[in-house]
Each structure stands twice: as structure tokens, then as C-alpha cells.
Protein backbone atom coordinates (compact mmCIF):
# COMPACT_ATOMS: atom_id res chain seq x y z
CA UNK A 1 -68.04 -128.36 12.92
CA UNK A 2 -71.57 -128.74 11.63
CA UNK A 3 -74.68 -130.80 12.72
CA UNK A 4 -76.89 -132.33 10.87
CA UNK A 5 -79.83 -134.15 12.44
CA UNK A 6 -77.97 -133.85 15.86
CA UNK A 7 -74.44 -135.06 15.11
CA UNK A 8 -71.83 -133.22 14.66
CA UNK A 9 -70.10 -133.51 10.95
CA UNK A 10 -66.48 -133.18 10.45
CA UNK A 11 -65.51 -130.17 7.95
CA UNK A 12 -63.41 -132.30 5.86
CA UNK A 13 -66.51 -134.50 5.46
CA UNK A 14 -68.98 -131.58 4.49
CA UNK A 15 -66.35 -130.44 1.44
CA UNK A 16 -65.77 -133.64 0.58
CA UNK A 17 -61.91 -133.75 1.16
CA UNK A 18 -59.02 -135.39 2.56
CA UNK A 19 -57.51 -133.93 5.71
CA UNK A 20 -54.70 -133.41 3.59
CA UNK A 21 -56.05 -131.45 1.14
CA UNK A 22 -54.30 -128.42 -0.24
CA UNK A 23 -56.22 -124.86 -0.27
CA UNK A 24 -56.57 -125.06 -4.04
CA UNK A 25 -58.62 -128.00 -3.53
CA UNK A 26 -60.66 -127.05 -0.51
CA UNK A 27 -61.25 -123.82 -2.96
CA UNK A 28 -62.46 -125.91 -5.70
CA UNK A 29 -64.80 -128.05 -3.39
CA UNK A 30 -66.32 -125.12 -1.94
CA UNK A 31 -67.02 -123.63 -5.66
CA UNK A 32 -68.99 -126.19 -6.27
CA UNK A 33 -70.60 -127.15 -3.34
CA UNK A 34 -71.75 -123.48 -3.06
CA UNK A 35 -72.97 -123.30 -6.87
CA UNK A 36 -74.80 -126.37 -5.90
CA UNK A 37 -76.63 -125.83 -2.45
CA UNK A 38 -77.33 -121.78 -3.04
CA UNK A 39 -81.08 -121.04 -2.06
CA UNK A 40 -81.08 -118.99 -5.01
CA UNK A 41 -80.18 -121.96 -7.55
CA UNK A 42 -82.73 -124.04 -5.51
CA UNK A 43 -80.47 -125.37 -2.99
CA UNK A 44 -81.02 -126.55 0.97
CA UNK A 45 -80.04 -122.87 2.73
CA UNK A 46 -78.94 -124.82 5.82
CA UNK A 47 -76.15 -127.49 4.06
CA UNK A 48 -75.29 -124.05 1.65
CA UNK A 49 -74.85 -122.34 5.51
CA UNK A 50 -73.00 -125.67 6.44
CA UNK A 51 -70.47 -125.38 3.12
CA UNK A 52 -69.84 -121.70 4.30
CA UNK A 53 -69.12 -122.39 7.20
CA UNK A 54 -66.55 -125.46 7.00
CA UNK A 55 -64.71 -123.42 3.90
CA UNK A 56 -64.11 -120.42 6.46
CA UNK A 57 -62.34 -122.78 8.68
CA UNK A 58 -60.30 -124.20 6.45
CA UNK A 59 -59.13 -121.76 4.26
CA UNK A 60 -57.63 -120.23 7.53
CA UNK A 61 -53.96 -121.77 7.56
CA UNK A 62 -54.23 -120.65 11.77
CA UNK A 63 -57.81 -121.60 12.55
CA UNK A 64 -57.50 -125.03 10.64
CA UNK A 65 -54.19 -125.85 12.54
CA UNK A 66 -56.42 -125.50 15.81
CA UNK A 67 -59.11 -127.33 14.84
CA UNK A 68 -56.79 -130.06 13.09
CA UNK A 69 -55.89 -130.57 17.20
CA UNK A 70 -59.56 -130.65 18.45
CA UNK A 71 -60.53 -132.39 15.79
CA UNK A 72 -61.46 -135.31 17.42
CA UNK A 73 -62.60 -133.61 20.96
CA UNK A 74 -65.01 -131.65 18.91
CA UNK A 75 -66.95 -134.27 16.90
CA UNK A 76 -67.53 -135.82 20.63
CA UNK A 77 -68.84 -133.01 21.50
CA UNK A 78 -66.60 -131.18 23.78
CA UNK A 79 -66.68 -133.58 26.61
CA UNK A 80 -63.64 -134.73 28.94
CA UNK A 81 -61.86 -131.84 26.97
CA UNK A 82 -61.79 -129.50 30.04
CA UNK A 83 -59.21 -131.10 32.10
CA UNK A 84 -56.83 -134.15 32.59
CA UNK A 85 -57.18 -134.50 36.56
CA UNK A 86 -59.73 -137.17 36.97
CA UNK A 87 -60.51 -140.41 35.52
CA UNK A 88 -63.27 -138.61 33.40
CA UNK A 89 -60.65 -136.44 31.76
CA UNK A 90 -61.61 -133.39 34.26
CA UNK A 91 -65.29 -133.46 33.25
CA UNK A 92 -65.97 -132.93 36.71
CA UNK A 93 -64.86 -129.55 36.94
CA UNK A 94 -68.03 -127.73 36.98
CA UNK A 95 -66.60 -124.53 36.72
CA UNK A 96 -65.05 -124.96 33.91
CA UNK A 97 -67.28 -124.21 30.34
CA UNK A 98 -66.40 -126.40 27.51
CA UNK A 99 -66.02 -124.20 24.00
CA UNK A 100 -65.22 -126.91 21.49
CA UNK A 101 -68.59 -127.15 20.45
CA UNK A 102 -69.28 -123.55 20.04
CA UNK A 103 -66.76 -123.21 17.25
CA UNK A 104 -68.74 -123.64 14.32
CA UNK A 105 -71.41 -122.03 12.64
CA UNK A 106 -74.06 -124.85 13.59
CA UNK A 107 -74.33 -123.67 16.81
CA UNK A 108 -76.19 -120.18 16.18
CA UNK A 109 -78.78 -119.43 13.92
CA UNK A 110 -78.52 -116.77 11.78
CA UNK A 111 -77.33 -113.04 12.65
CA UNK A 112 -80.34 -111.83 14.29
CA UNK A 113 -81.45 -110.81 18.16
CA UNK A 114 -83.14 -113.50 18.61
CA UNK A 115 -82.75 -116.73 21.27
CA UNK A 116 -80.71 -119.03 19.01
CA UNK A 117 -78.79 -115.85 16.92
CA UNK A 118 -75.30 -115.29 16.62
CA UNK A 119 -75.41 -112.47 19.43
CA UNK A 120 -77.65 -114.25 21.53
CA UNK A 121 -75.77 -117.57 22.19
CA UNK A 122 -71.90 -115.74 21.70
CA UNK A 123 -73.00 -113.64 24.42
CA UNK A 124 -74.39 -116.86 26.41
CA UNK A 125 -71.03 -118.24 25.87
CA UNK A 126 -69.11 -115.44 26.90
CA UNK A 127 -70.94 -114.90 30.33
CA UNK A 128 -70.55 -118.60 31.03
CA UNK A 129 -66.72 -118.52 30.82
CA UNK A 130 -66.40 -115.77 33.28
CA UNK A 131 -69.14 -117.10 35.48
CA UNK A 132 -66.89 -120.33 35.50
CA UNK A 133 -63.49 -117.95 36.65
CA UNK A 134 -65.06 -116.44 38.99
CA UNK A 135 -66.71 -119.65 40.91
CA UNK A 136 -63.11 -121.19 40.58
CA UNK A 137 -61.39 -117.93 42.03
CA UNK A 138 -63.64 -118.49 44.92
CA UNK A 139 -63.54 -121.94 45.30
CA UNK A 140 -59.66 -121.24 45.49
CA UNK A 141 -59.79 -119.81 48.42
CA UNK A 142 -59.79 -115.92 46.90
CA UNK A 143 -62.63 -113.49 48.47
CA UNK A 144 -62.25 -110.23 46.23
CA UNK A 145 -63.51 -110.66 42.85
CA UNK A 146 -61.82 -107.46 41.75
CA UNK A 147 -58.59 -109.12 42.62
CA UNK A 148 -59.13 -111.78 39.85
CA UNK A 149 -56.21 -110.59 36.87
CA UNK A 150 -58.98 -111.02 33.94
CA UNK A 151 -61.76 -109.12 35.91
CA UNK A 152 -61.14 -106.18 32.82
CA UNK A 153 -63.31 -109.09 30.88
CA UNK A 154 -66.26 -109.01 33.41
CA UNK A 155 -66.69 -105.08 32.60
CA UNK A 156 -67.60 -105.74 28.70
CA UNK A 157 -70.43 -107.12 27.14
CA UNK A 158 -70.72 -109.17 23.96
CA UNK A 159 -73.76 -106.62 23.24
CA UNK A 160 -76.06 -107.20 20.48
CA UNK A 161 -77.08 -106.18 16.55
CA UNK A 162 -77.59 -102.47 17.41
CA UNK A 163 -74.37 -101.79 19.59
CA UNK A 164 -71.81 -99.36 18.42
CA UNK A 165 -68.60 -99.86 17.26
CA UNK A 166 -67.03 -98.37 20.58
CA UNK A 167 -68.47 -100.93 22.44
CA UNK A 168 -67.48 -104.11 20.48
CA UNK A 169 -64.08 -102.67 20.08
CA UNK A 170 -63.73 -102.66 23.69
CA UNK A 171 -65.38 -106.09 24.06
CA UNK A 172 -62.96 -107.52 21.67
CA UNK A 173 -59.69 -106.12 23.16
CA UNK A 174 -60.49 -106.94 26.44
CA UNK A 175 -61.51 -110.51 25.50
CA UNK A 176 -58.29 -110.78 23.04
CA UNK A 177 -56.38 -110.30 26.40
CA UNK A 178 -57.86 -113.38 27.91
CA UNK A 179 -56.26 -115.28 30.29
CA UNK A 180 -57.02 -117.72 32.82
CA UNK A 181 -57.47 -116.88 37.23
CA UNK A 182 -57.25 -120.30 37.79
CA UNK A 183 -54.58 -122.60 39.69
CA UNK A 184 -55.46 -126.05 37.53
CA UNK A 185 -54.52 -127.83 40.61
CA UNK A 186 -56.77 -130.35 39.03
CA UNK A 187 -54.07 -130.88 36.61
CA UNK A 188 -51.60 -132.37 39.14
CA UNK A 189 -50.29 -135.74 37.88
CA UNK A 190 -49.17 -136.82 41.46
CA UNK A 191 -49.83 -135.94 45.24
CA UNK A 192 -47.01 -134.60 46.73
CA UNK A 193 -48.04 -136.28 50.42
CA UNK A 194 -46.83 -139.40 48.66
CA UNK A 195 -43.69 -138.53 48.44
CA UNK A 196 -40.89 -140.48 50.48
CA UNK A 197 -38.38 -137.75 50.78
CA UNK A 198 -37.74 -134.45 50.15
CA UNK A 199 -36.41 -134.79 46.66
CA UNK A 200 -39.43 -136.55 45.72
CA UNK A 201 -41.22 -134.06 46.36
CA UNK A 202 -39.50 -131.50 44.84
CA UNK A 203 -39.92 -133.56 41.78
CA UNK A 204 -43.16 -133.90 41.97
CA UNK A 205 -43.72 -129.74 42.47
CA UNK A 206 -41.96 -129.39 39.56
CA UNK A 207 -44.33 -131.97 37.33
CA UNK A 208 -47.16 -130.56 38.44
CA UNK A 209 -46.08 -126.96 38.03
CA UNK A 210 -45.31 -128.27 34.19
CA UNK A 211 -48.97 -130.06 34.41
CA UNK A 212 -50.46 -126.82 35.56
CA UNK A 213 -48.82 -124.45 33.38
CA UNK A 214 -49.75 -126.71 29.91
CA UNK A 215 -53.48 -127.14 31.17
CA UNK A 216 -53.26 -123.28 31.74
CA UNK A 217 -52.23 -122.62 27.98
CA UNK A 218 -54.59 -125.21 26.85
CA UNK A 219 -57.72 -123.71 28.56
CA UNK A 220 -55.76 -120.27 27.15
CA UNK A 221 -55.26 -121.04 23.45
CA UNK A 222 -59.16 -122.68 23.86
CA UNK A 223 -60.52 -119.28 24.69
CA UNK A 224 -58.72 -117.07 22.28
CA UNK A 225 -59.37 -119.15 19.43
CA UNK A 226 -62.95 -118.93 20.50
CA UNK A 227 -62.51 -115.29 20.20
CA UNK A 228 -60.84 -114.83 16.94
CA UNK A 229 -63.36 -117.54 15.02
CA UNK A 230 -66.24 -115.02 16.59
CA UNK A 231 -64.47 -112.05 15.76
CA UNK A 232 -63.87 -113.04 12.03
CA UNK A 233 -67.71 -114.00 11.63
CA UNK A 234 -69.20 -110.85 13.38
CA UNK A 235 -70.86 -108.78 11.04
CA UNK A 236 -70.21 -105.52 13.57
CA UNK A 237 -66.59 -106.33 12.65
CA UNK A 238 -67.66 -106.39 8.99
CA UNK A 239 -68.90 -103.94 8.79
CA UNK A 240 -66.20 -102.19 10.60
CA UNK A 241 -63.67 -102.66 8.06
CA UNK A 242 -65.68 -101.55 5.46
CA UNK A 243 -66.41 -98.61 6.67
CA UNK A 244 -62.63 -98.55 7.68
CA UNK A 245 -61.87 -99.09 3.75
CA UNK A 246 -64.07 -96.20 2.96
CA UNK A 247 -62.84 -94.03 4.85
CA UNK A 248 -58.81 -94.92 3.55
CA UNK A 249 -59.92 -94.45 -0.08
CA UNK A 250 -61.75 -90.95 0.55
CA UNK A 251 -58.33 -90.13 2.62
CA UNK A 252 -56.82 -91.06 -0.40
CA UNK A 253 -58.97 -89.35 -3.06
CA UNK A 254 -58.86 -86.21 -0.83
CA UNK A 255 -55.38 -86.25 -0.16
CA UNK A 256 -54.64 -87.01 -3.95
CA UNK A 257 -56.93 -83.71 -4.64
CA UNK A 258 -55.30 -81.98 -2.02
CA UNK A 259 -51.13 -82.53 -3.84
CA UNK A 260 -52.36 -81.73 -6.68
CA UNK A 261 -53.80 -78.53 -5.41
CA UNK A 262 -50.46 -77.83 -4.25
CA UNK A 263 -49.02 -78.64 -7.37
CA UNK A 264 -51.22 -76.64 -8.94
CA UNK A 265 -50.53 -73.37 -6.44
CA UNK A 266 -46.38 -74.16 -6.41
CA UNK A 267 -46.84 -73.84 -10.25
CA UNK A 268 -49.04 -70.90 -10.41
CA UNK A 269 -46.42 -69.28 -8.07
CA UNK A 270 -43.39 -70.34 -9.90
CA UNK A 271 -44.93 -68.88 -12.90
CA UNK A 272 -45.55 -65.17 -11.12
CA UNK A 273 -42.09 -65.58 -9.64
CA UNK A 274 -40.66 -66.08 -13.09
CA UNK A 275 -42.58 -63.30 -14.88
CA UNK A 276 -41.36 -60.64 -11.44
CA UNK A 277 -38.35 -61.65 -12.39
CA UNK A 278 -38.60 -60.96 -16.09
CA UNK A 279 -39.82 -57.66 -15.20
CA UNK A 280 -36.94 -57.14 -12.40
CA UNK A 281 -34.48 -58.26 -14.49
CA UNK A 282 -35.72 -56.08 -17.32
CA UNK A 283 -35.54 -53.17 -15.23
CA UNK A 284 -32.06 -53.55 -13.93
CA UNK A 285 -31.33 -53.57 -17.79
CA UNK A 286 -32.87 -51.15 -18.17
CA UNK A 287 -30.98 -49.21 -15.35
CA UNK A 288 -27.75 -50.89 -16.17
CA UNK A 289 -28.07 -49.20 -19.98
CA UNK A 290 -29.18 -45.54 -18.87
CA UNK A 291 -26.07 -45.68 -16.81
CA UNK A 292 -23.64 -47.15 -19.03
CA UNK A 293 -22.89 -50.37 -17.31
CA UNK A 294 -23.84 -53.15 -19.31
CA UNK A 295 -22.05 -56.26 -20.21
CA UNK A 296 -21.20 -57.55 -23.98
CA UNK A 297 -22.69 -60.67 -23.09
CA UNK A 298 -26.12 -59.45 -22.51
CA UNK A 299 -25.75 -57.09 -25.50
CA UNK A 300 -27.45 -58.09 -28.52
CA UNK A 301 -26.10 -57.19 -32.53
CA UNK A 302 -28.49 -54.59 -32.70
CA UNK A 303 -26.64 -52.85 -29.50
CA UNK A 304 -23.62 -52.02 -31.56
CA UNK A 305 -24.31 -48.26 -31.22
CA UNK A 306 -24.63 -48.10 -27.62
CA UNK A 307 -21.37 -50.06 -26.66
CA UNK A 308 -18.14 -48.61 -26.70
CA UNK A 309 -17.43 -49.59 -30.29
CA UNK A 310 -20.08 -48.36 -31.33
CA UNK A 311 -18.75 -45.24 -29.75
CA UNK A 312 -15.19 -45.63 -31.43
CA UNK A 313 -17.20 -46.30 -34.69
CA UNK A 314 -18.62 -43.09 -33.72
CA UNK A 315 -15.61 -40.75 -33.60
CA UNK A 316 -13.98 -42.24 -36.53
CA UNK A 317 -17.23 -41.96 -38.58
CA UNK A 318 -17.25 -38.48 -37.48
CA UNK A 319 -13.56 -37.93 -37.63
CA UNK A 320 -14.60 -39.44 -41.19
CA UNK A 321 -17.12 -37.27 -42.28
CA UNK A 322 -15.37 -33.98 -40.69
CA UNK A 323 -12.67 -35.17 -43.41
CA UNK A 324 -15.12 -35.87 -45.86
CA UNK A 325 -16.81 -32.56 -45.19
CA UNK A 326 -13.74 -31.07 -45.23
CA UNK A 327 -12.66 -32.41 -48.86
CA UNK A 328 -16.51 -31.36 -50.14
CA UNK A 329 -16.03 -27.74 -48.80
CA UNK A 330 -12.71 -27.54 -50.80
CA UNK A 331 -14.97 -29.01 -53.71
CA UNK A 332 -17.27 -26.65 -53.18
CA UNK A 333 -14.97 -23.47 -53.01
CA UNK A 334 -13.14 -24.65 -56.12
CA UNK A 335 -16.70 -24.48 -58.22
CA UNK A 336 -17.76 -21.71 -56.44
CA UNK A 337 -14.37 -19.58 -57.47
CA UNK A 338 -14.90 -21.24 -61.20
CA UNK A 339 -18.72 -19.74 -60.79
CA UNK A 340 -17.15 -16.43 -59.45
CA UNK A 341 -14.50 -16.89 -62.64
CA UNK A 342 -17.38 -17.12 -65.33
CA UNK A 343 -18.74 -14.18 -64.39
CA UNK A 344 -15.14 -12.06 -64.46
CA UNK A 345 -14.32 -10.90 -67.85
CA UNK A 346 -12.59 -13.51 -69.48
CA UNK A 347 -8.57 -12.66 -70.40
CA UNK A 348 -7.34 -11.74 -73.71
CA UNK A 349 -4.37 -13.55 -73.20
CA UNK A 350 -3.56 -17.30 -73.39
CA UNK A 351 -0.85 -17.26 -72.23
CA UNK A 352 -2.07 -15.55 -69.14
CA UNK A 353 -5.01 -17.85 -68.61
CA UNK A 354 -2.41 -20.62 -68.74
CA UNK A 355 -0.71 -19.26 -65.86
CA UNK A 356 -3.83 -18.53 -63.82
CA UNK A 357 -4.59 -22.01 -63.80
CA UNK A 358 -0.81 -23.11 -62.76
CA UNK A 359 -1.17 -21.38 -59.99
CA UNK A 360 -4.52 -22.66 -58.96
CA UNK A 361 -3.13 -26.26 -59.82
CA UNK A 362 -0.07 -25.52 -58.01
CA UNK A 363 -2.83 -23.92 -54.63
CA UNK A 364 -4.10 -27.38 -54.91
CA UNK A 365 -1.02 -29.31 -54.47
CA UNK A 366 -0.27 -27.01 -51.26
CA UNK A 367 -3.40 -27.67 -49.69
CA UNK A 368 -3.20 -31.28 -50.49
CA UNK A 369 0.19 -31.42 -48.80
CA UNK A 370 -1.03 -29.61 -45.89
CA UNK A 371 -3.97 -32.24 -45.31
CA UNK A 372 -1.61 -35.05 -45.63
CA UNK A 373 1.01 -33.33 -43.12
CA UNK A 374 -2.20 -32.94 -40.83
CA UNK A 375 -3.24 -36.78 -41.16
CA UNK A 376 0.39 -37.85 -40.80
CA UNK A 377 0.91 -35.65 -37.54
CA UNK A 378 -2.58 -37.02 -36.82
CA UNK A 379 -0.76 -40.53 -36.73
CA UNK A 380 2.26 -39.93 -35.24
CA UNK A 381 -0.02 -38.49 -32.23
CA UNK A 382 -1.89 -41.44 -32.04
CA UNK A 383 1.56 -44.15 -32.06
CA UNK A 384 3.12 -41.73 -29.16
CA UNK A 385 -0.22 -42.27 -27.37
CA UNK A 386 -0.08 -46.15 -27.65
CA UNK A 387 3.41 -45.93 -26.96
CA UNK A 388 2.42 -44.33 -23.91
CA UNK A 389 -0.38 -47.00 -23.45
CA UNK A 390 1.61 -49.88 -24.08
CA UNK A 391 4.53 -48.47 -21.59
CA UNK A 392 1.91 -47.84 -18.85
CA UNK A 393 0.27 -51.27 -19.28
CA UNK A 394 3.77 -53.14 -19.02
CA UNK A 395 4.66 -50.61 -16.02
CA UNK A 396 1.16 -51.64 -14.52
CA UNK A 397 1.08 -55.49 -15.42
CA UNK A 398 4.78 -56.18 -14.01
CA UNK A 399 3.15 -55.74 -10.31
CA UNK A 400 0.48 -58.11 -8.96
CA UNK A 401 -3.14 -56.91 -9.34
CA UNK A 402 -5.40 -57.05 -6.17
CA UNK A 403 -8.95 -57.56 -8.93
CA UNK A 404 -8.76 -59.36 -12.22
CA UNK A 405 -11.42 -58.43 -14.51
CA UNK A 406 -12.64 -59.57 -17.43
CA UNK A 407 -13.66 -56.86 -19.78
CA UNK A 408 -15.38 -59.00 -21.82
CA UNK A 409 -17.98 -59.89 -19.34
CA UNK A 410 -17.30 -56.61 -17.02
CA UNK A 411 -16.47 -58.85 -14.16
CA UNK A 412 -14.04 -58.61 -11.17
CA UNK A 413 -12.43 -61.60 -9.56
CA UNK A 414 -10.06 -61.74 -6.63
CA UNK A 415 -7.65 -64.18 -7.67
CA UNK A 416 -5.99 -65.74 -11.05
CA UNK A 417 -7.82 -68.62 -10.51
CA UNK A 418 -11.16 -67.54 -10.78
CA UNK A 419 -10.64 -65.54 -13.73
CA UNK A 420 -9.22 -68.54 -15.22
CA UNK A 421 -12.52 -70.60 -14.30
CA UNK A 422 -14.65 -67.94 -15.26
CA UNK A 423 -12.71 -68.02 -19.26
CA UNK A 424 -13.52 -71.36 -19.03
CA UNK A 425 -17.40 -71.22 -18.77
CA UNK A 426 -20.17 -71.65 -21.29
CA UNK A 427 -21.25 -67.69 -20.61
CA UNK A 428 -17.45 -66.60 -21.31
CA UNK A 429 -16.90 -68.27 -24.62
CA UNK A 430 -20.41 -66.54 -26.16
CA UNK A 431 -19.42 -63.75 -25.02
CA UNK A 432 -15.98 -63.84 -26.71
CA UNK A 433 -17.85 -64.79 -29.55
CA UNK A 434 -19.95 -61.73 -29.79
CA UNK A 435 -16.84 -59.35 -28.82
CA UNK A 436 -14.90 -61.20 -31.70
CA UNK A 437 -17.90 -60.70 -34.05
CA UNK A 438 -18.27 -56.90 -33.06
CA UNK A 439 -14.72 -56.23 -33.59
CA UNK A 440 -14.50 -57.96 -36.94
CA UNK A 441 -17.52 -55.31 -37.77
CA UNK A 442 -15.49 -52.30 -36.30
CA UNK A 443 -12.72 -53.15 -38.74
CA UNK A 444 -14.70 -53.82 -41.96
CA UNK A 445 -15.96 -50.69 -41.34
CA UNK A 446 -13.36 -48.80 -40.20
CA UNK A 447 -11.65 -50.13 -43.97
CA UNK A 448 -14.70 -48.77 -45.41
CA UNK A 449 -14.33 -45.53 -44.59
CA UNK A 450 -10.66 -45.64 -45.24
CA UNK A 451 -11.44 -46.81 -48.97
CA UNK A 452 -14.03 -44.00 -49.19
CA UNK A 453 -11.83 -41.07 -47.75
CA UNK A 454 -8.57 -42.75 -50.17
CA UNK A 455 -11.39 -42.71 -53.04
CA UNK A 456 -12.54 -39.61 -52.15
CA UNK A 457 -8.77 -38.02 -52.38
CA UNK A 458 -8.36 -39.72 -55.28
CA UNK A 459 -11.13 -37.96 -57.26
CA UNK A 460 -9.64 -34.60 -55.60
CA UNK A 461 -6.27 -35.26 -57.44
């Protein structure tokens, strides 16, 4: 509520709205009431306070609910609001301090220290409610004050400007705790010595108790909502929850610094991980190389000497060139007996010479039968050994092996199964690949050197 000139004004009435006006409407009014009355666009500071502090109310769907049910207690000013025991509405309950009118922002002036500041009359108001339990507690009939079940709100203070945050936190969840010592016997609709009978009276307990118990959560509900329309205006409070928001957005900055500091380390040591493992793995190749066990599949085309056909190409290119070399030393014989024959006297005879070089011709053909007996023998050795091969590898593959390997790879397996799985991967098939492509190079040159040695003999003949 607000006061102007001593009377209390209605909310509604300082917007300029119906009581059923929507929020988008109260919004609107308050725009441009406030554009309107602001001291700094030459307004009256006290109606521009007034606008303020009817638009607070309002645009609070729980604190304009409440004071949509006082409405009408408050603009007379609180009184006969207390109680409903008397004629006068249970105005004459001393003890009991009437809020209503202290829940607007007419009633203090301004936020300072001062007689008629916030602080100054909240804490007034505060000290009068529990001045008016505890003379009610005692009136009752009660002696111990420390006995009274809110005497937790007797141990705060409302405090001032300059208190700290400990201390209005305390005040405010002690005080958000509130409830009522009293009895409200004053609330009793009827007088149970009345009663004709028994069951009369039992009724009547039982209205009163209901009588009691509603006045209780009236006087209740009064008090809290006292609290929270303080508690929403305090500046302490305010202040609070900026300070609070600070705080969560450095905790946020930090802790957004902080991941990706983390991040940054788990990368950094991902990266080392990966380059020890280079280096590991380079050294097992390494190792795996100087002792002769490494796999096709990690071998690359310019490998093909190391492997083992590059070792088969090996033997036959030797086998080739010791048949080569053997051909060429023949070669070189022959011209080195025709350079031994041009220095002999040369024969008289033709006839003579004729048979000289029959015989040489015919020395030829011997030798070149004896290198093809050699080759074919050479071959026949060879078929009896894969004979033998072929026999051992039926022998051996008619039983059940305990490991199945795959060459290709150089891996064992311990069941069918797995060796079928394993022909089946993405790693298997490129290394097949590469096997296939190194064997299709061991036979074009192994034909090569066939074709050179058949070329070779042919020149010979």
C-alpha cells in the first residue's frame, strides 16, 4: 500500500489498473508511470518511490495473492484485523501487533540508519511481534520464556546497514521459521459452560479447536508474508545475491580454465604416449628383423630381400649365376684354347684341321650333354623332395593340429575357428595381398632367369 497525504492508496489505484489486470499490463503501466515520475526526467521522487513500490507487489503472482486477501484490511489500516473474538474484531488484544500496514514501501523512508529507514522501523516491527508472544505466553499462564517454541526468534536481530551477511542470514532463517506461542483462545466462537450436555460440549471443543487453529494460520501466514516482502526489498539480501552471482560465474570461468587445462595436459600426454610408442614399436621391429621374425604384413615392397623369398630368389639367382658362370668359364676356355691354337704352328693339312675341329665340336656336344644330365638329375632331386614334402604334409594334415597358424601373418591360433576369423579380417586380406604380389615377383623373375640361362645355352650351341 502507499500513502499519500495520510491515506493509504490501493496499488491497483497508483498503476492505474483493474484488479484484474494481467502482468503484461501492470508491466506496461509501470513503464510508463516510471518514465514519467523519475527524479531524473523531473519527476516527484516520492509517487516514482510509490510506482516502485506497488509494481513489486504485483508483479509477484504469491505476494499479490496475499495482498488481494488483505486488500481491504489494509487500506483501513490494519485495524480489527488481529482477531475475531470480540465485537471489535479482536482489537482488544493488546498483545497482539498488527502488520498489515507495514507491508508497503510507504511505511519506511529510504534505506538508511536513520529513525524512519528501512532498518530502523523493520527492526521496530520485528521486536514488537515478539514482545507481543512473549506478554501472551505469560498472560497464558506460562512462566519460562525459554519454554516458548519460537524463542530461536528472540536470539536474532533485524541489525542494521553495516551488519554482515552471517548475521542477516541467521535473522532471516530463524524468522522464516515463524510460528505462533499463542493459544487464540480469543478465537473461540462459543463458551463451552453453555453447553447443556456433554455432546454439546464436545461440539463446541471441536469448533473452537477449528476457530483456534485458522486464527493460528492467519496470524502465521500474516507474519511470514511480512518476512518475505522484507526479505525481497533488503538491500543486504541484494547485495547478497550478487555477490552470490559473482562468485558462480568466476566458479565457472575458473572451472572452464581449469577442463581445458586438462584437456590440454590429457592431449599433451596422449601425444608423448603415441610418439613412446612409435619409438617402442620401432624397436621391437627393429628386434623382430635382426632376429628373423617378422611378419609379411608389416613388410614393405622394398623388404623383398630380407624375407624368405627374397632368400629363395637368392639361391636360385645364385644357383643362376653359378650356371651362368659356369657356361662363361666354358666360353672362356674355348677362346682361351683358340688363343693357345693361334700361337701353335698352324697344320699343313686340311684335312687334318677338319678333323681337329670335329673333335672339338664333337667335346662340345659331350659337355653339353653332361650339363643337361646334371640339370635333369638336378630336377628329378627336387620332384623326389616334394614328393617327400607333399607325402609328409598329407601324413601330418590327416591328424588334428593342437596350433593353427597362419604363415601369412606368422600367427598361431588354438582352434579352427579363430583362424577362420582371423582370414576374415581387414589385416589378413592386405596381407594376402602383399604375399600374392611378392610371389607373382618371385615367378617373373624366376622366368627371367630361366629365359636368360635358355638364351644363354642357346648362344653356346
Amino acid at each position: 500500500m502507499s500513502k499519500k497525504n495520510g491515506e493509504i492508496r490501493c496499488h491497483y489505484d497508483v498503476l492505474g489498473v483493474e484488479r484484474d489486470a494481467d502482468s503484461s499490463a501492470i508491466k506496461k503501466a509501470h513503464r510508463k508511470l516510471a518514465l514519467v515520475h523519475h527524479p531524473d526526467k523531473g519527476g516527484d521522487e516520492n509517487e516514482f518511490r510509490l510506482v516502485q513500490a506497488a509494481y513489486e507487489t504485483l508483479s509477484d503472482p504469491a505476494e499479490r495473492k496475499w495482498y488481494d486477501q488483505h486488500r481491504e484490511a489494509i487500506l483501513n489500516g490494519g485495524k480489527g484485523f488481529a482477531g475475531d473474538g470480540g465485537d471489535d474484531g479482536g482489537g482488544g488484544i493488546s498483545f497482539i501487533f498488527d502488520v498489515l500496514e507495514f507491508h508497503t514501501a510507504s511505511c519506511y523512508d529510504g534505506y538508511g540508519d536513520d529513525g524512519n529507514g528501512f532498518y530502523a522501523v523493520y527492526r521496530m516491527v520485528f521486536a514488537e511481534i515478539m514482545k507481543g508472544e512473549q506478554s501472551g505466553w505469560v498472560s497464558e499462564g506460562n512462566i519460562d520464556e525459554a519454554g516458548m517454541p519460537n524463542y530461536h526468534c528472540l536470539e536474532v536481530s533485524f541489525g542494521d546497514s553495516q551488519s554482515g551477511w552471517s548475521e542477516v542470514s541467521e535473522f532471516y532463517a530463524s524468522w522464516e521459521a515463524f510460528s505462533s506461542c499463542l493459544s487464540f483462545a480469543w478465537a473461540d466462537q462459543y463458551d463451552p459452560r453453555d453447553a447443556p450436555s456433554r455432546y454439546v460440549r464436545r461440539r463446541i471443543d471441536d469448533e473452537n479447536r477449528k476457530k483456534r487453529k485458522a486464527a493460528k494460520r492467519e496470524r502465521n501466514d500474516d507474519v511470514l508474508a511480512l518476512v518475505h516482502f522484507v526479505k525481497r526489498r533488503d538491500p543486504r539480501v541484494r547485495a547478497a545475491k550478487e555477490r552470490a552471482e559473482i562468485e558462480r560465474k568466476e566458479k565457472e570461468v575458473k572451472r572452464a580454465e581449469e577442463n581445458e587445462r586438462k584437456k590440454k595436459e590429457s592431449m599433451e600426454k596422449r601425444k608423448e604416449w603415441r610418439e613412446q610408442a612409435e619409438i617402442e614399436q620401432a624397436e621391437a621391429e627393429a628386434a623382430d628383423v635382426a632376429s628373423g621374425r617378422v611378419r609379411l604384413a608389416d613388410l614393405d615392397d622394398s623388404d623383398d630381400d630380407f624375407y624368405g623369398g627374397g632368400r629363395r630368389k637368392g639361391k636360385k639367382g645364385k644357383r643362376g649365376r653359378k650356371k651362368k658362370n659356369r657356361w662363361s668359364s666354358d666360353e672362356e676356355e674355348d677362346n682361351s684354347k683358340n688363343n693357345n691354337d693361334t700361337d701353335l704352328p698352324q697344320p699343313q693339312n686340311i684335312e687334318g684341321s677338319e678333323e681337329e675341329s670335329g673333335s672339338v665340336q664333337n667335346e662340345a656336344e659331350a659337355q653339353l650333354e653332361n650339363v643337361n644330365d646334371d640339370q635333369g638329375d638336378a630336377a628329378d632331386d627336387e620332384y623326389v623332395d616334394d614328393q617327400v614334402d607333399e607325402s609328409s604334409y598329407e601324413s601330418s594334415s590327416s591328424e588334428e593340429p593342437d596350433i593353427w597358424r597362419c604363415e601369412c601373418c606368422r600367427k598361431d591360433f588354438k582352434s579352427e575357428k579363430q583362424l577362420e576369423n582371423h582370414t576374415k579380417s581387414k589385416k589378413h586380406k592386405e596381407a594376402m595381398k602383399k604375399y600374392e604380389k611378392k610371389i607373382a615377383k618371385e615367378v617373373k623373375k624366376e622366368r627371367e632367369l630361366i629365359e636368360e640361362v635358355l638364351d644363354d645355352m642357346a648362344l653356346e650351341d
